[in-house]
PDB file of N, CA and C in Angstrom:
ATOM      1  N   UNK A   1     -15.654 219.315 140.311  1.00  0.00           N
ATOM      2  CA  UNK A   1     -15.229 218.249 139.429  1.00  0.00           C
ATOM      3  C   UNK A   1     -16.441 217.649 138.741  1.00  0.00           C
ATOM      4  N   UNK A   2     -16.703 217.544 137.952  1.00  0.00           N
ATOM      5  CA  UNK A   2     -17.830 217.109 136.861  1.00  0.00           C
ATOM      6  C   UNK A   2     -17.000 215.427 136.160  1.00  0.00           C
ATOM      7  N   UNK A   3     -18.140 214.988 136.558  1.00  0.00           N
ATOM      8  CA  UNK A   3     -18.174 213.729 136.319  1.00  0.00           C
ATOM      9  C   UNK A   3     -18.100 213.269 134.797  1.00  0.00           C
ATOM     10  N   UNK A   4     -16.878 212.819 134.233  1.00  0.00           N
ATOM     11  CA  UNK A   4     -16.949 212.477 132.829  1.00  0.00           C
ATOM     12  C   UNK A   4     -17.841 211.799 131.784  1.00  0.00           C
ATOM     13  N   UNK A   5     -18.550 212.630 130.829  1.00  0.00           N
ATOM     14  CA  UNK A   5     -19.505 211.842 129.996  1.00  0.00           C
ATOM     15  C   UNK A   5     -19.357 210.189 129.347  1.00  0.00           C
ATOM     16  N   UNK A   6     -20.537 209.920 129.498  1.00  0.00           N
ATOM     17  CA  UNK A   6     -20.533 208.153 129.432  1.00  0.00           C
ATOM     18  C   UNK A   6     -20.582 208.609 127.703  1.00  0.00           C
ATOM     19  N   UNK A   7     -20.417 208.067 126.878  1.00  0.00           N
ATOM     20  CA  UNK A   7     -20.470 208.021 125.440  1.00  0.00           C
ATOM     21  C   UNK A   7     -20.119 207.241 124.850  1.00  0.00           C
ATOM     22  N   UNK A   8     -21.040 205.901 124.677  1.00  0.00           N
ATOM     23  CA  UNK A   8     -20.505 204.730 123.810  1.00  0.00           C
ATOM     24  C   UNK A   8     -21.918 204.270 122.840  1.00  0.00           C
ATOM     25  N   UNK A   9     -21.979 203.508 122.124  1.00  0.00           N
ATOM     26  CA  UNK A   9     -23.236 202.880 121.316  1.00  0.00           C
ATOM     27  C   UNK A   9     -23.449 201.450 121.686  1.00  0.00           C
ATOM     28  N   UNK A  10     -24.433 201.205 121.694  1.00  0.00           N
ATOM     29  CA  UNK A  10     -25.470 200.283 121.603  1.00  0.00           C
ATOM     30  C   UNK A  10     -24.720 199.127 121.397  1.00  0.00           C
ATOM     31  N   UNK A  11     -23.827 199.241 120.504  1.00  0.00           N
ATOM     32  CA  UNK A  11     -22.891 197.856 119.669  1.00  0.00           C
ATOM     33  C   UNK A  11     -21.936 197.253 121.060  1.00  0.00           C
ATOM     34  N   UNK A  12     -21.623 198.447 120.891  1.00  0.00           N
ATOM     35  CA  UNK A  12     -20.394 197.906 122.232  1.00  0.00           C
ATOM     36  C   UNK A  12     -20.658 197.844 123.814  1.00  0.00           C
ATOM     37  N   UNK A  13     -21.688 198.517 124.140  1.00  0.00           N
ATOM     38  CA  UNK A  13     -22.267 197.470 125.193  1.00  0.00           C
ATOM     39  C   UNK A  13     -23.098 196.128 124.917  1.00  0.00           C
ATOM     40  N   UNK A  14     -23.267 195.753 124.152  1.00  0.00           N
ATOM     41  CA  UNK A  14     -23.559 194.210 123.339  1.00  0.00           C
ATOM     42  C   UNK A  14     -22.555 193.923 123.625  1.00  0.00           C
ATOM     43  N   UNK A  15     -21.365 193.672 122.656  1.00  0.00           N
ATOM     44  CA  UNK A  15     -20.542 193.481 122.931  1.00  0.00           C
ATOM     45  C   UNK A  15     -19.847 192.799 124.189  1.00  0.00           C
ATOM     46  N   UNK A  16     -20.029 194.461 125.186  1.00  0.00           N
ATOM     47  CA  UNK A  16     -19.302 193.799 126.318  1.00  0.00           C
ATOM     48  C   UNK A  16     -20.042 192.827 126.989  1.00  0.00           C
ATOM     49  N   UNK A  17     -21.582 192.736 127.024  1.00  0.00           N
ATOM     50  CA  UNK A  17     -22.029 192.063 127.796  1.00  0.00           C
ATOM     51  C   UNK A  17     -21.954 190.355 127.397  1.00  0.00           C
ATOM     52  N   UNK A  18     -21.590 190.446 125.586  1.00  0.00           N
ATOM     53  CA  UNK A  18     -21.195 189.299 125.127  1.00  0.00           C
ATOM     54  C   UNK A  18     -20.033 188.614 125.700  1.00  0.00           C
ATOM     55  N   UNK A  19     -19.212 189.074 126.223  1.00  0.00           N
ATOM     56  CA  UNK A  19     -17.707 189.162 126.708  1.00  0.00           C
ATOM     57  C   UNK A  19     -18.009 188.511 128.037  1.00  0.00           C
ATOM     58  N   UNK A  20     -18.751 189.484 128.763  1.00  0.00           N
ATOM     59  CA  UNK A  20     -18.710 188.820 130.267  1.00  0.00           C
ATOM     60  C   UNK A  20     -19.671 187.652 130.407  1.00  0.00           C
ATOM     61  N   UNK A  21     -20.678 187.388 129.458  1.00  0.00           N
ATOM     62  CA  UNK A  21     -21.469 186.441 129.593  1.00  0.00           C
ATOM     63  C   UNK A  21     -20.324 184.502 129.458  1.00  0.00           C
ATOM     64  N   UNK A  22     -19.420 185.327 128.514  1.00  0.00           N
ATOM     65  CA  UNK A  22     -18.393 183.937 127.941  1.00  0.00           C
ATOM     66  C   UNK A  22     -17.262 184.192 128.939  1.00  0.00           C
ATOM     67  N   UNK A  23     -16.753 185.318 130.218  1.00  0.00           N
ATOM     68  CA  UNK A  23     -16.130 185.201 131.284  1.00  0.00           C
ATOM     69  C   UNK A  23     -14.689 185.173 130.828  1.00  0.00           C
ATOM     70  N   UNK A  24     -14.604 185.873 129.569  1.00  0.00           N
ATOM     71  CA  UNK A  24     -12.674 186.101 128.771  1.00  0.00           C
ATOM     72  C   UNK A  24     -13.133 187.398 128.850  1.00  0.00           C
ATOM     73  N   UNK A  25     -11.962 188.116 129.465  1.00  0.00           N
ATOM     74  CA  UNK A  25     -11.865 189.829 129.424  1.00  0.00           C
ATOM     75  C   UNK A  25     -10.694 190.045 130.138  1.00  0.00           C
ATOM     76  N   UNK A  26      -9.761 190.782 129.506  1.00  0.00           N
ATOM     77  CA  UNK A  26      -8.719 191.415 130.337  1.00  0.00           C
ATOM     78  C   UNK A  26      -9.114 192.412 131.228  1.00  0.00           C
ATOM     79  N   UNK A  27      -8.324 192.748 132.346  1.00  0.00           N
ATOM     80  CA  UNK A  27      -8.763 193.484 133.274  1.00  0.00           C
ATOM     81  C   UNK A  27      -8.836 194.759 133.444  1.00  0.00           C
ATOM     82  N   UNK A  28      -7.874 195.630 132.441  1.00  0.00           N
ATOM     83  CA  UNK A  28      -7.541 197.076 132.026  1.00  0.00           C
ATOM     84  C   UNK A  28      -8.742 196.972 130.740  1.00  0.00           C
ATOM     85  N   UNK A  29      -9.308 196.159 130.085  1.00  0.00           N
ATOM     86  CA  UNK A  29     -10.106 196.799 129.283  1.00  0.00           C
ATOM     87  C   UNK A  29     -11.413 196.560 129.777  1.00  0.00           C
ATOM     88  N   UNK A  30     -12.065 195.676 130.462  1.00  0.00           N
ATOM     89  CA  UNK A  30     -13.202 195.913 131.888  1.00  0.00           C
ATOM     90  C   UNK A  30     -13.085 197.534 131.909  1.00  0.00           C
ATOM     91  N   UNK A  31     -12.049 197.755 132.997  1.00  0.00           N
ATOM     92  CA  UNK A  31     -11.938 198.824 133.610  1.00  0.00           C
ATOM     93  C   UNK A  31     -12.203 200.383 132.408  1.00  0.00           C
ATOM     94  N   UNK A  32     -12.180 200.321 131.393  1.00  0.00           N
ATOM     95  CA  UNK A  32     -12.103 201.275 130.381  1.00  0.00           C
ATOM     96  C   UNK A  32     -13.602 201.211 130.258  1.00  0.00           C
ATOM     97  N   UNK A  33     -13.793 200.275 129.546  1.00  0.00           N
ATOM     98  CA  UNK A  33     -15.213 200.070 129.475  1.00  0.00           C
ATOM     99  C   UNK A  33     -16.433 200.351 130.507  1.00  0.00           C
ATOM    100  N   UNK A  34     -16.023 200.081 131.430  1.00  0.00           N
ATOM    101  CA  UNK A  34     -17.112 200.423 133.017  1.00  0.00           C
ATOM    102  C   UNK A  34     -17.177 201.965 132.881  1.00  0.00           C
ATOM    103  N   UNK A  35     -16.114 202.687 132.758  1.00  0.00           N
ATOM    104  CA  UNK A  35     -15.682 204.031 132.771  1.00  0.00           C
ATOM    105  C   UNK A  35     -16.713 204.693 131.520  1.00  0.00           C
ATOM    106  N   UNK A  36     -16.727 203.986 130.620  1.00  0.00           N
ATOM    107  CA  UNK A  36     -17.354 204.854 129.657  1.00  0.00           C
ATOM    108  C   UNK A  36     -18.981 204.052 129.366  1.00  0.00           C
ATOM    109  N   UNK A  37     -19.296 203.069 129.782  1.00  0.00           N
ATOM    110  CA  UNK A  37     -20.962 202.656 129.944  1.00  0.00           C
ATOM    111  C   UNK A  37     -21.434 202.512 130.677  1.00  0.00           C
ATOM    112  N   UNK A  38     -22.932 203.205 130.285  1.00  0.00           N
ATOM    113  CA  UNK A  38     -23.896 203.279 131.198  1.00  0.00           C
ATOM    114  C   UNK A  38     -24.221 201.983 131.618  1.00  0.00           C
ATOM    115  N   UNK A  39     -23.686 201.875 132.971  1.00  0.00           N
ATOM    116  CA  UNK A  39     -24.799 200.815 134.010  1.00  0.00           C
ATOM    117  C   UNK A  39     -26.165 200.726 133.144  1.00  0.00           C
ATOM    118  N   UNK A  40     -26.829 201.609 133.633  1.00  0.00           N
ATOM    119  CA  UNK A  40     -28.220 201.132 133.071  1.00  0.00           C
ATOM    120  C   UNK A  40     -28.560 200.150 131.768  1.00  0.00           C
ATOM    121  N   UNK A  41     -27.490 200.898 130.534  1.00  0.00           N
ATOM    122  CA  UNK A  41     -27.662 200.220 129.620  1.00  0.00           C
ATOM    123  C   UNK A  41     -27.301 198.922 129.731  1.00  0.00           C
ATOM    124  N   UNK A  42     -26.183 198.592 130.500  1.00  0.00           N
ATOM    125  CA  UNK A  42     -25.469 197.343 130.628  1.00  0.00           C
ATOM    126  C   UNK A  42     -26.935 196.060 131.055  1.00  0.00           C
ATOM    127  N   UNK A  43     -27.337 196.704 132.301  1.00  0.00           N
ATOM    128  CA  UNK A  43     -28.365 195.790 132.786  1.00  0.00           C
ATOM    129  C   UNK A  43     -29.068 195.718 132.035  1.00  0.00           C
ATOM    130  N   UNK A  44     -30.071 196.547 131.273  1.00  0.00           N
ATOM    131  CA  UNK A  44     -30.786 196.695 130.089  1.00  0.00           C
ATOM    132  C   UNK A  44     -30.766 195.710 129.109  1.00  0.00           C
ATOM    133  N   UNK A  45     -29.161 195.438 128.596  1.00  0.00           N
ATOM    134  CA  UNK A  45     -29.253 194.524 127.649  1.00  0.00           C
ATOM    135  C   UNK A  45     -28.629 193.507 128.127  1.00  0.00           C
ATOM    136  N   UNK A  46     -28.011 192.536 129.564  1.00  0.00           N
ATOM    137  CA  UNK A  46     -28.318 191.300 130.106  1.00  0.00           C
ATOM    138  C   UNK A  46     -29.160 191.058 130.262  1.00  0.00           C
ATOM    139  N   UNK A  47     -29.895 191.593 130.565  1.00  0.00           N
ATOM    140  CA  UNK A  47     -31.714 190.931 130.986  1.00  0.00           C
ATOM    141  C   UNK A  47     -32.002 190.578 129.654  1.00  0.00           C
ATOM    142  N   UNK A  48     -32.266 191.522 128.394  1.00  0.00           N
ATOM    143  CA  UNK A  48     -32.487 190.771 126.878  1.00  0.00           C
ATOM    144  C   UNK A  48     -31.586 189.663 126.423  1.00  0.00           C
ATOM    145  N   UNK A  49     -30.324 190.270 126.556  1.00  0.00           N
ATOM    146  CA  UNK A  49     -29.730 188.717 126.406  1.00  0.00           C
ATOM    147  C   UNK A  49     -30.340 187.313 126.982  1.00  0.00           C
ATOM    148  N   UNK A  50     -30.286 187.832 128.735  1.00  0.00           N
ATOM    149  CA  UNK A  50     -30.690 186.447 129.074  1.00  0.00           C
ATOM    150  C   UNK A  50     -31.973 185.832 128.853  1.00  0.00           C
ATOM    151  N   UNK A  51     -32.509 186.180 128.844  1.00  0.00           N
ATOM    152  CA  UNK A  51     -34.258 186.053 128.340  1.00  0.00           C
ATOM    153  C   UNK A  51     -33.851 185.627 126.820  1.00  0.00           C
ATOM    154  N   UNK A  52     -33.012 185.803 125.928  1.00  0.00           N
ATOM    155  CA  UNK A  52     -33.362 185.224 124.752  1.00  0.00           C
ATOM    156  C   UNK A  52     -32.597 184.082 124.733  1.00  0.00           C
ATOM    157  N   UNK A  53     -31.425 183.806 125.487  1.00  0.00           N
ATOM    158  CA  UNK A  53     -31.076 182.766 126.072  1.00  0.00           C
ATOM    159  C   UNK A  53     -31.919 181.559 126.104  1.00  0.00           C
ATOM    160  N   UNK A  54     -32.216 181.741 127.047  1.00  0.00           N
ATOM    161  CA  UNK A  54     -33.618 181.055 127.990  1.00  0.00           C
ATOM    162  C   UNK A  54     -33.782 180.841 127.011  1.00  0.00           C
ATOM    163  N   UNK A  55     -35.110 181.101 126.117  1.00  0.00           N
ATOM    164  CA  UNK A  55     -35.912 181.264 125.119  1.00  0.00           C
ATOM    165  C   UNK A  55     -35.349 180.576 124.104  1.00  0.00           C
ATOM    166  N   UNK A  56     -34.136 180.458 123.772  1.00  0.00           N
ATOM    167  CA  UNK A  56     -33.404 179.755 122.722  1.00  0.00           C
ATOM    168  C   UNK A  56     -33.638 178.394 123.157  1.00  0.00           C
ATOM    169  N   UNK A  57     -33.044 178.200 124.640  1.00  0.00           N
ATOM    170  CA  UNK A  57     -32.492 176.853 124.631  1.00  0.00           C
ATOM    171  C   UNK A  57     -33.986 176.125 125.464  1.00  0.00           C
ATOM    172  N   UNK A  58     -35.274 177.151 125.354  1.00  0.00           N
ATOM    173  CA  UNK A  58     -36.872 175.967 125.769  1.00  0.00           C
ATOM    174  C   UNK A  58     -37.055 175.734 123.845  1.00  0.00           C
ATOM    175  N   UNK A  59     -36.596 176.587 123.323  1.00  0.00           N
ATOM    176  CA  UNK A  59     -37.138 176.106 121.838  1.00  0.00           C
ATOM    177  C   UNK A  59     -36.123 175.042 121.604  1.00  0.00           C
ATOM    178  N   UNK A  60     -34.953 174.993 121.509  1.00  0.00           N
ATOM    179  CA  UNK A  60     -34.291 173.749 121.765  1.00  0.00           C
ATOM    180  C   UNK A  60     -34.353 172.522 121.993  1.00  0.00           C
ATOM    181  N   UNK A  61     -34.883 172.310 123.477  1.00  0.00           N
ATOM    182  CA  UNK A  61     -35.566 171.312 123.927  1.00  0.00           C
ATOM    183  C   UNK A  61     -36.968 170.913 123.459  1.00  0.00           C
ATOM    184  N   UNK A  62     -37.930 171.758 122.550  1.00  0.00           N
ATOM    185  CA  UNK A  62     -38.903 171.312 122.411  1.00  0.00           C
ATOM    186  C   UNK A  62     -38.714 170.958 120.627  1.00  0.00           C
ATOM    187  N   UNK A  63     -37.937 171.379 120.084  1.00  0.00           N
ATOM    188  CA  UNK A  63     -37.637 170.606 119.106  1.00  0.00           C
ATOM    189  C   UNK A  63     -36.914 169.455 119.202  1.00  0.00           C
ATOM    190  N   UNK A  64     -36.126 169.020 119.949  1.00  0.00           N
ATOM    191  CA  UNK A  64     -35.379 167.879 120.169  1.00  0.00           C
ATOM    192  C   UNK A  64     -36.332 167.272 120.459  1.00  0.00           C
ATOM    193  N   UNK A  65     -37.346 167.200 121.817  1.00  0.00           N
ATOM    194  CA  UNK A  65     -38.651 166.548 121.920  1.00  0.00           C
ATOM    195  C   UNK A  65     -39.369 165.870 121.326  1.00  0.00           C
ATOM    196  N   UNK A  66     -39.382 166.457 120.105  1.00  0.00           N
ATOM    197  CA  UNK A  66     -40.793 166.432 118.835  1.00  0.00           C
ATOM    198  C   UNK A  66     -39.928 165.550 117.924  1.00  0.00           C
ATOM    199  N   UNK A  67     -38.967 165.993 118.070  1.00  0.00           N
ATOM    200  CA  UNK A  67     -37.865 164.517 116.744  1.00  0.00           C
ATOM    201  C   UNK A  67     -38.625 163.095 116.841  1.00  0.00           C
ATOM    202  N   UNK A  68     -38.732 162.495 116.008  1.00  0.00           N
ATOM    203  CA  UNK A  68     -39.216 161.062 116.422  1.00  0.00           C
ATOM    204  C   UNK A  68     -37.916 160.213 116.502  1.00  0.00           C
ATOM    205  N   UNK A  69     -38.015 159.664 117.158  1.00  0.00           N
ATOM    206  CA  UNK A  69     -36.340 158.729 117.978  1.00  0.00           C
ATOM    207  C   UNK A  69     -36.075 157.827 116.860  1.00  0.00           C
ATOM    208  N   UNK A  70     -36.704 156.717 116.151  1.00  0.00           N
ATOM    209  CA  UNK A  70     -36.197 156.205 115.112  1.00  0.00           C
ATOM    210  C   UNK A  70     -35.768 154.651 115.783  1.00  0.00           C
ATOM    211  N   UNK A  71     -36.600 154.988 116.713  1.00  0.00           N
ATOM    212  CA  UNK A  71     -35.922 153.250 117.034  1.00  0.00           C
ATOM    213  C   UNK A  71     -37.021 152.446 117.330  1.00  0.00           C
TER     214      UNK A  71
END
């Protein structure tokens, strides 16, 4: 039995990882999706996600910082 080829793009594991990061996903299309992406890639691009995350919301705070309050 030979293990079925993973074959998806770049977009749509974005995608999914966009999906599970916001925690809305039906459960039959999870399951489709797991089936056809690579793990690796998956982790691959949470770690970039989260790191730009991060990274968004210290630039965030250091512009809010720097505002002068006005009072």
């Amino acid at each position: 039995m030979n293990a079925p080829a993973r074959k998806t793009s770049w977009l749509r594991t974005i995608q999914v990882v966009l999906w599970s990061f916001v925690g809305l996903r039906k459960n039959s299309e999870s399951q489709q999706d797991m089936e056809k992406l690579n793990p690796f890639h998956i982790i691959g691009v949470a770690i970039g996600m989260a790191l730009l995350f991060v990274l968004g919301l210290i630039a965030l705070v250091n512009w809010v910082v720097a505002q002068p309050t006005g009072l």
